[in-house]
PDB file of N, CA and C in Angstrom:
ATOM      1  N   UNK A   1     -13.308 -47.330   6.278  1.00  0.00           N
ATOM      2  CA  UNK A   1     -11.882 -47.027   6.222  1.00  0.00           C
ATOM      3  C   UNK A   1     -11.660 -45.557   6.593  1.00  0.00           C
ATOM      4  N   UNK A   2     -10.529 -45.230   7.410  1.00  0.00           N
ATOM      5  CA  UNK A   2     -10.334 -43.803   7.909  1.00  0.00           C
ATOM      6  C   UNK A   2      -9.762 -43.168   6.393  1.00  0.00           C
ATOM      7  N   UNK A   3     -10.135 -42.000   6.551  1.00  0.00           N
ATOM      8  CA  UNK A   3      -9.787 -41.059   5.903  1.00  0.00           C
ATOM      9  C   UNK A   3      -7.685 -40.745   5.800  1.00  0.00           C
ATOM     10  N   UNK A   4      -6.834 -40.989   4.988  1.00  0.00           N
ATOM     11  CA  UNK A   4      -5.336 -40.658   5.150  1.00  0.00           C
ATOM     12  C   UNK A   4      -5.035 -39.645   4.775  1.00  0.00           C
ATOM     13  N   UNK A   5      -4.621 -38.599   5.855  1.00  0.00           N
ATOM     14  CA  UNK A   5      -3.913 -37.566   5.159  1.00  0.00           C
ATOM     15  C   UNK A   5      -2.130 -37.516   5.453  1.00  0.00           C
ATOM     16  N   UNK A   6      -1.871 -36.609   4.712  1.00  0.00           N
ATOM     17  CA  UNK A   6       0.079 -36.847   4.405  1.00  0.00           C
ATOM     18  C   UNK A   6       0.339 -35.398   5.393  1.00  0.00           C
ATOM     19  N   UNK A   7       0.982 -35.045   6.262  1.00  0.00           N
ATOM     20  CA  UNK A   7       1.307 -33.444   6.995  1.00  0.00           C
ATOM     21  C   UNK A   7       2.625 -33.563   6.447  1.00  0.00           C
ATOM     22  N   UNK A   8       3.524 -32.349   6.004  1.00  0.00           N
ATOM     23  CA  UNK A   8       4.634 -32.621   5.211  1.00  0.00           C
ATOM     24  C   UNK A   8       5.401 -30.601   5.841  1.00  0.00           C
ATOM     25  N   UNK A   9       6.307 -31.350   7.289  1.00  0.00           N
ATOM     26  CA  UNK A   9       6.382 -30.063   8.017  1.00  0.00           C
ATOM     27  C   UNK A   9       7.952 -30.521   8.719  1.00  0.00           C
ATOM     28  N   UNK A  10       8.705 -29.459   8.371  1.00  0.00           N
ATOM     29  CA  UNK A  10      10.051 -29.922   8.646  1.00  0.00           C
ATOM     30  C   UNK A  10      10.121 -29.490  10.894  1.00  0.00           C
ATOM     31  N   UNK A  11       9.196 -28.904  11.323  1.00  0.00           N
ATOM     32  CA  UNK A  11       9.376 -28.429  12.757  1.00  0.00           C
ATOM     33  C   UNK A  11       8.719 -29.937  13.802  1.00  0.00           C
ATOM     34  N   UNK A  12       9.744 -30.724  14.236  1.00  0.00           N
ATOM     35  CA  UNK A  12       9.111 -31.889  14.467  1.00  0.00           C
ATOM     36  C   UNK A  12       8.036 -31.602  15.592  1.00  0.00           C
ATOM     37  N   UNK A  13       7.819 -30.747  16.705  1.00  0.00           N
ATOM     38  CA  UNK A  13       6.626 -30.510  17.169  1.00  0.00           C
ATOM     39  C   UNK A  13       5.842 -29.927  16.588  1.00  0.00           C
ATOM     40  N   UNK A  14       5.644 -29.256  15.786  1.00  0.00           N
ATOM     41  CA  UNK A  14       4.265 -29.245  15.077  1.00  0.00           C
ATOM     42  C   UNK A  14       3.672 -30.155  14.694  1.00  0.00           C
ATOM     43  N   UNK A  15       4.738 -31.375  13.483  1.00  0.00           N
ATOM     44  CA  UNK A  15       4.184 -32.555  12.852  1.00  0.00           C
ATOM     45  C   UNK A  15       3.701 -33.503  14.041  1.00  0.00           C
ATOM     46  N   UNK A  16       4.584 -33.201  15.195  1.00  0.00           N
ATOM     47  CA  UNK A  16       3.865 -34.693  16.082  1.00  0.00           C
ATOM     48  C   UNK A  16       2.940 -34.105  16.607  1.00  0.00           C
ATOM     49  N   UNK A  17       2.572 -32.521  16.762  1.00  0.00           N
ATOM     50  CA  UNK A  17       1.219 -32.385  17.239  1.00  0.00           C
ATOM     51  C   UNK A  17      -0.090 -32.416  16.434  1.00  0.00           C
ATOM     52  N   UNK A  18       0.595 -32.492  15.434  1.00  0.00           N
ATOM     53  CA  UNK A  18      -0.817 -31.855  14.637  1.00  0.00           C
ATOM     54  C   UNK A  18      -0.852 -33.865  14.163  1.00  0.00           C
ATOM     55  N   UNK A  19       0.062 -34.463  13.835  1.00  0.00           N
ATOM     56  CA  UNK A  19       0.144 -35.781  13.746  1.00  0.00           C
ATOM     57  C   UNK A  19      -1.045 -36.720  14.631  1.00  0.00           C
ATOM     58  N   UNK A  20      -0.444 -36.020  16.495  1.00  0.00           N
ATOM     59  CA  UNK A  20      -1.142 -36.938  17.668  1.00  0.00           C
ATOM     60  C   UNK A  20      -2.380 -36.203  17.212  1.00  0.00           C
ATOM     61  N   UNK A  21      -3.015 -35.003  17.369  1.00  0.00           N
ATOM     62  CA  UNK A  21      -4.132 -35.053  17.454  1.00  0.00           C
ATOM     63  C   UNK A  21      -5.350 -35.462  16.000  1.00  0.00           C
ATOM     64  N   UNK A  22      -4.768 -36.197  15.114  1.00  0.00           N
ATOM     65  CA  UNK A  22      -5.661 -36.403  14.111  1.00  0.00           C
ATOM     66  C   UNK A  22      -5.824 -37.309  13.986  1.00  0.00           C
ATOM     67  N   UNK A  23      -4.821 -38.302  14.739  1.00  0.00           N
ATOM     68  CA  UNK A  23      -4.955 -40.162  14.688  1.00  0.00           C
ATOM     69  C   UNK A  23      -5.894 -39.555  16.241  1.00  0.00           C
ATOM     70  N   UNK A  24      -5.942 -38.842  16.718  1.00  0.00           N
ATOM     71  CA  UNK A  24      -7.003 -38.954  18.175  1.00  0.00           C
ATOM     72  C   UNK A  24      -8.409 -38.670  17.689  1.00  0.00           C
ATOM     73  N   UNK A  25      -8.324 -38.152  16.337  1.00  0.00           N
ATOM     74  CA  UNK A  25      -9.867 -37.718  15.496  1.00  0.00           C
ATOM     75  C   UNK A  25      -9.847 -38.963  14.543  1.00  0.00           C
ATOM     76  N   UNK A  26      -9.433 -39.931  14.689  1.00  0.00           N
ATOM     77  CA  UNK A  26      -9.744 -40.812  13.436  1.00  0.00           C
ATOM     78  C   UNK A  26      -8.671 -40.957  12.479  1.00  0.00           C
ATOM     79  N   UNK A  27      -8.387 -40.104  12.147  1.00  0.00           N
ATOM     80  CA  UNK A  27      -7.277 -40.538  10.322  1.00  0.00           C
ATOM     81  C   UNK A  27      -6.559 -41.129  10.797  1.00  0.00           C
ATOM     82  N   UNK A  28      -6.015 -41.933   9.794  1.00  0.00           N
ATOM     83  CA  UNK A  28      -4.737 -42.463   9.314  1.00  0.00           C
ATOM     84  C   UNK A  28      -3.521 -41.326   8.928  1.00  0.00           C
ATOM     85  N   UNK A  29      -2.707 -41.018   9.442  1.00  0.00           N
ATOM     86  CA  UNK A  29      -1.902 -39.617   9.296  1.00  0.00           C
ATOM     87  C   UNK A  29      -0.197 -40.598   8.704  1.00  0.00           C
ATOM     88  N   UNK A  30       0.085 -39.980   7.629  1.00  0.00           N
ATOM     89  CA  UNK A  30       1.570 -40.002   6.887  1.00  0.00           C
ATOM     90  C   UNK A  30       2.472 -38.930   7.800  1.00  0.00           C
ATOM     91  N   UNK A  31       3.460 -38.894   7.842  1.00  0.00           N
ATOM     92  CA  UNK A  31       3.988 -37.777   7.724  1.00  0.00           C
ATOM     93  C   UNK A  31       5.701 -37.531   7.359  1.00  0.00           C
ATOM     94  N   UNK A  32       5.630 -36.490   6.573  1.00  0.00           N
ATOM     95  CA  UNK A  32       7.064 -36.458   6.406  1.00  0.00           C
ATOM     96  C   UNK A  32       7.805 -35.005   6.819  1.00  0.00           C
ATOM     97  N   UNK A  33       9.435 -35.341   7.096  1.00  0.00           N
ATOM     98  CA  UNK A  33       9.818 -33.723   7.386  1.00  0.00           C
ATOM     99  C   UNK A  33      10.749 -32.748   6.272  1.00  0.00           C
ATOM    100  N   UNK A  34      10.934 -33.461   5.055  1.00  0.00           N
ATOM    101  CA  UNK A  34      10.910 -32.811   4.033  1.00  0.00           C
ATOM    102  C   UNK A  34      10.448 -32.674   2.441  1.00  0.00           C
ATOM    103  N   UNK A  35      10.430 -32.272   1.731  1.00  0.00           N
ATOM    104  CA  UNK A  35       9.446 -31.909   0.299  1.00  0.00           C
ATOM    105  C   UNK A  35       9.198 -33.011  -0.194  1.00  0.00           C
ATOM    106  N   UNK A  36      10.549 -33.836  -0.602  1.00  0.00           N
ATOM    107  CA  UNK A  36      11.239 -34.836  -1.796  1.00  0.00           C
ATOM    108  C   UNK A  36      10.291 -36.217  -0.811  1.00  0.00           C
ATOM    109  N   UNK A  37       9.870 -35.494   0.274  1.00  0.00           N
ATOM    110  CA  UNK A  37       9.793 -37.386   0.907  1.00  0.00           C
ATOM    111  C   UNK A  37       8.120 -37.125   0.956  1.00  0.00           C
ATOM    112  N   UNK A  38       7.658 -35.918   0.938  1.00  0.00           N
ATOM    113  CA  UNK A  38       5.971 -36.102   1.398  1.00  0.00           C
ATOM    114  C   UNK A  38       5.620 -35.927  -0.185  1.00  0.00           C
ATOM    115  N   UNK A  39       6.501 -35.712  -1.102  1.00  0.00           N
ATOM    116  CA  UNK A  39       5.703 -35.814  -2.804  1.00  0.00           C
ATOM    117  C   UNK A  39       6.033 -37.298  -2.895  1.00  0.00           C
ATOM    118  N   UNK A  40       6.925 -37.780  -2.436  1.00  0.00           N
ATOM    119  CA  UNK A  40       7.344 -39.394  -3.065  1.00  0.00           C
ATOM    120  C   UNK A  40       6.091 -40.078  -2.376  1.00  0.00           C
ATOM    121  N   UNK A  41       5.646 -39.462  -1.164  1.00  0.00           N
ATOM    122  CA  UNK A  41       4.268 -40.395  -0.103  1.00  0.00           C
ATOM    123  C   UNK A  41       3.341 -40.443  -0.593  1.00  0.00           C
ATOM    124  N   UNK A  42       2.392 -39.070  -1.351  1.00  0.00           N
ATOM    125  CA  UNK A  42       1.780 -38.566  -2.012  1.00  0.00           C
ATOM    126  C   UNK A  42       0.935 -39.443  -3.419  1.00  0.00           C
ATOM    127  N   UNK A  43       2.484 -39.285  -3.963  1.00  0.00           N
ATOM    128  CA  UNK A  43       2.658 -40.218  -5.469  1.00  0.00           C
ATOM    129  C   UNK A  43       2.418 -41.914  -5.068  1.00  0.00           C
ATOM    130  N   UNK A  44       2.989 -42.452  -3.967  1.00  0.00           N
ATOM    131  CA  UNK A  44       2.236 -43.729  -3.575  1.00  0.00           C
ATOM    132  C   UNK A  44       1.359 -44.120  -2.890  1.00  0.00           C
ATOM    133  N   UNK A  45       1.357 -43.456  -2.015  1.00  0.00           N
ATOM    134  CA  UNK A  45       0.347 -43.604  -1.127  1.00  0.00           C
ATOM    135  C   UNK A  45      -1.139 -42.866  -0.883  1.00  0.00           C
ATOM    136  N   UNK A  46      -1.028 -42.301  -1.977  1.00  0.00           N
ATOM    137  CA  UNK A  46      -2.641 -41.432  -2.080  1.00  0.00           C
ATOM    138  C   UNK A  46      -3.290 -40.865  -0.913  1.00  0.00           C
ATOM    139  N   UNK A  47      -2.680 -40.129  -0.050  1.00  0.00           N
ATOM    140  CA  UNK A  47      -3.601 -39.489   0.652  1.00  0.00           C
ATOM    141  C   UNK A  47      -4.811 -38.950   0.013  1.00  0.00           C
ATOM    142  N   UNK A  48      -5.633 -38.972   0.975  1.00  0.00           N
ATOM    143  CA  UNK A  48      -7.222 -38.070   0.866  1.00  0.00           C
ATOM    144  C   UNK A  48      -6.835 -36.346   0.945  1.00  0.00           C
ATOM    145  N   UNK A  49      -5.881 -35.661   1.115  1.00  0.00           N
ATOM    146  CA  UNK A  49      -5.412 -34.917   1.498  1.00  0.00           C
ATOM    147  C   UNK A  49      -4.295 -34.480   2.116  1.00  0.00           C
ATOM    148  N   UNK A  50      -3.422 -33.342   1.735  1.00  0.00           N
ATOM    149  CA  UNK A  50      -1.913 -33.023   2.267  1.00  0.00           C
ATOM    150  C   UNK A  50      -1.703 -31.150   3.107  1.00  0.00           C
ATOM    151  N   UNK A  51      -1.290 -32.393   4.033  1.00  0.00           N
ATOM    152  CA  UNK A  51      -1.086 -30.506   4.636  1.00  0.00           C
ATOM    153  C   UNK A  51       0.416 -30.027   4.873  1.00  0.00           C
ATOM    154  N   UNK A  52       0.776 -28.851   4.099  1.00  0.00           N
ATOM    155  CA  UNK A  52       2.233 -28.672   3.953  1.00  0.00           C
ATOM    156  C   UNK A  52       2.524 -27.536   4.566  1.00  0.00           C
ATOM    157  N   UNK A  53       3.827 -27.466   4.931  1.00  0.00           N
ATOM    158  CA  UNK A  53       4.415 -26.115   5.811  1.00  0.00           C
ATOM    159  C   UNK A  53       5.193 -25.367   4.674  1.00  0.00           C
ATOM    160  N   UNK A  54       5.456 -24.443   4.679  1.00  0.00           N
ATOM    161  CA  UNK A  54       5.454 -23.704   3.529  1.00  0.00           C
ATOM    162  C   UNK A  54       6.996 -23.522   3.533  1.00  0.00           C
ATOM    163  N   UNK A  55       7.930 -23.429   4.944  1.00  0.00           N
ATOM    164  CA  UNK A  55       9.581 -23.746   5.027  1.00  0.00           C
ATOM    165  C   UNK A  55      10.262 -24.791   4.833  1.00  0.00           C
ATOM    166  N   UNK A  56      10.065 -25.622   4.065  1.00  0.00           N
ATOM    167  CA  UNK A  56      11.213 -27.131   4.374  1.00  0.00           C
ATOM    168  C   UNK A  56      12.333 -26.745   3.713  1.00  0.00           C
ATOM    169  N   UNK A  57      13.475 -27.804   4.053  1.00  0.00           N
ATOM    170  CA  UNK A  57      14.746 -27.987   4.087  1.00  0.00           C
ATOM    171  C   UNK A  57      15.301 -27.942   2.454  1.00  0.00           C
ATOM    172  N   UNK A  58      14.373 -29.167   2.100  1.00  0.00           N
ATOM    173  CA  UNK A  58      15.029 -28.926   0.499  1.00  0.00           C
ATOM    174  C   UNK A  58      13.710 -28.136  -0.580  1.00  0.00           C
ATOM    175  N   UNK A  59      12.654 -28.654  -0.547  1.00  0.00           N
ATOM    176  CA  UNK A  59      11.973 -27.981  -1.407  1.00  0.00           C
ATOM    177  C   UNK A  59      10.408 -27.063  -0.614  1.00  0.00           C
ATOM    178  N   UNK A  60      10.016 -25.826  -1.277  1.00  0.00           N
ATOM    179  CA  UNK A  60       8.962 -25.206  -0.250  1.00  0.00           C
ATOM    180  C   UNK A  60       7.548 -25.851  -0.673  1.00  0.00           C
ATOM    181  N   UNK A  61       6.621 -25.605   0.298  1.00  0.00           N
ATOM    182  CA  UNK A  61       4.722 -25.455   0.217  1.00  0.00           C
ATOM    183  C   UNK A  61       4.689 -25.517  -1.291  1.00  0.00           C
ATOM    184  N   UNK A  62       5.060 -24.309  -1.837  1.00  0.00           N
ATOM    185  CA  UNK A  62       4.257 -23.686  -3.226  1.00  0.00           C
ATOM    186  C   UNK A  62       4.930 -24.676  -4.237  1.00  0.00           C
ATOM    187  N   UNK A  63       6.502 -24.927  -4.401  1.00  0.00           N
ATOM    188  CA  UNK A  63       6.592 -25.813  -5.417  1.00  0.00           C
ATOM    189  C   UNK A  63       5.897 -27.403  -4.935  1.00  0.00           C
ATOM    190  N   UNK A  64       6.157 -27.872  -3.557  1.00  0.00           N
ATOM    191  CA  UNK A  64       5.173 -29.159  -3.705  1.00  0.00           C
ATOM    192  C   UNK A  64       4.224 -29.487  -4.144  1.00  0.00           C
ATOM    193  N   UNK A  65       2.727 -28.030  -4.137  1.00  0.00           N
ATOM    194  CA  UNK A  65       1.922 -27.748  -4.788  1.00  0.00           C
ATOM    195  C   UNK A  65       1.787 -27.888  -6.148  1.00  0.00           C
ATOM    196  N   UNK A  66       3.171 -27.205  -7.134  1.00  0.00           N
ATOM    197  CA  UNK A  66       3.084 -27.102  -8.361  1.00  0.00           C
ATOM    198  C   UNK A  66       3.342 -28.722  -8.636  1.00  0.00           C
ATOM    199  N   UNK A  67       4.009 -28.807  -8.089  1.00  0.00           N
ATOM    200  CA  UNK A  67       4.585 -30.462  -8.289  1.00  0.00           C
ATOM    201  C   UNK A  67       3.763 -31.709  -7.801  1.00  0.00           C
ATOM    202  N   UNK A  68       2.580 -31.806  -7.318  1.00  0.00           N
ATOM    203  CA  UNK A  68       1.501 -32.541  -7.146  1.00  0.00           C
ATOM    204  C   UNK A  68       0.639 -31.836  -8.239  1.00  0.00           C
ATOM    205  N   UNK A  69       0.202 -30.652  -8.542  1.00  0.00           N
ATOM    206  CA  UNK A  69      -0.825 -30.432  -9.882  1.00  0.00           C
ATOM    207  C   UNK A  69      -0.135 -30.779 -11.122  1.00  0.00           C
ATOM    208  N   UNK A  70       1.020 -31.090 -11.129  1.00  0.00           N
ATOM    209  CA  UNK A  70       1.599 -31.628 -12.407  1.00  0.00           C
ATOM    210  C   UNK A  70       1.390 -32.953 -12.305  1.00  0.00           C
ATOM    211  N   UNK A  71       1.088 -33.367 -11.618  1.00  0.00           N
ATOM    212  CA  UNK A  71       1.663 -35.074 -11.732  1.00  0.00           C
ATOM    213  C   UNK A  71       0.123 -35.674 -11.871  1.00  0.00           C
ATOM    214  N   UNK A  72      -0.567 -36.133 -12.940  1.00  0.00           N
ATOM    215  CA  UNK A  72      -1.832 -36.744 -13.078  1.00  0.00           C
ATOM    216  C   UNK A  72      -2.559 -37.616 -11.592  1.00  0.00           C
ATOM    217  N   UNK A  73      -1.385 -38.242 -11.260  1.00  0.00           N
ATOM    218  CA  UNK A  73      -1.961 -38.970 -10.257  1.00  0.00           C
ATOM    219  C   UNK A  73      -2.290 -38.380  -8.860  1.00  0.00           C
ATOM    220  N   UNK A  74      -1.533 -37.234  -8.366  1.00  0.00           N
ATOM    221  CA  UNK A  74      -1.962 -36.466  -7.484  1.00  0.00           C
ATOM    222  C   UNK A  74      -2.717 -35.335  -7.575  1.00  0.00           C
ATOM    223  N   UNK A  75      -2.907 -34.769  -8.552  1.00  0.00           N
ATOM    224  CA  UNK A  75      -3.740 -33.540  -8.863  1.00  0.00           C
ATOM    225  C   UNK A  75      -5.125 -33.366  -8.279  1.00  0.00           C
ATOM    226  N   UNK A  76      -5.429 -34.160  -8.143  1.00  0.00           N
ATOM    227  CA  UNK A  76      -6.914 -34.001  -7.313  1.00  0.00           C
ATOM    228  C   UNK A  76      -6.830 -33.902  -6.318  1.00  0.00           C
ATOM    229  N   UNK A  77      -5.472 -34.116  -5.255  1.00  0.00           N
ATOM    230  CA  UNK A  77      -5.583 -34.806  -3.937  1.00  0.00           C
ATOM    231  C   UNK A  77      -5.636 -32.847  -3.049  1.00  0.00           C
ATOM    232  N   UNK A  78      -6.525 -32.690  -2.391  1.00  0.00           N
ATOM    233  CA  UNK A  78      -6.486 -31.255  -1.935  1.00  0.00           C
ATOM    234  C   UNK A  78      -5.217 -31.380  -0.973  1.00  0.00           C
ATOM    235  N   UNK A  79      -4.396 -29.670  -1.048  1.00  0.00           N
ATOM    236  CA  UNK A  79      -3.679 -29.490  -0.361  1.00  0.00           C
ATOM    237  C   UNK A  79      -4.109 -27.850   0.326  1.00  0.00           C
TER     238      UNK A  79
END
């Protein structure tokens, strides 16, 4: 099974680049373009890992961070 990671980046060419080239390395890639939608992905969908942009629209990088180490079920997941 591929490895899933979540990219959680409100600049839509970045997410579709960094998106295309990781389904071209294998993963399974999520992605969302703001906070509220890549913690809700996160919380169900368990990525192996999340890579966040530190500007989004409604919430930033650092609180998604705080807000995945709070939540038991994501806390392990590296960001």
């Amino acid at each position: 099974m591929n490895e899933r990671l979540l990219i959680v980046e409100r600049d839509d060419a970045v997410r579709i680049q960094a998106r295309d080239a990781l389904i071209a390395s294998g993963y399974e890639v999520l992605d969302a373009d703001v906070g509220r939608q890549g913690v809700y992905l996160a919380e169900r969908r368990q990525p192996d890992a999340v890579l966040v942009g530190m500007d989004l629209p409604d919430i930033d990088g650092p609180r998604i961070l705080r807000e995945l180490r709070a939540n038991p079920s994501t806390r392990d997941i590296p960001v």
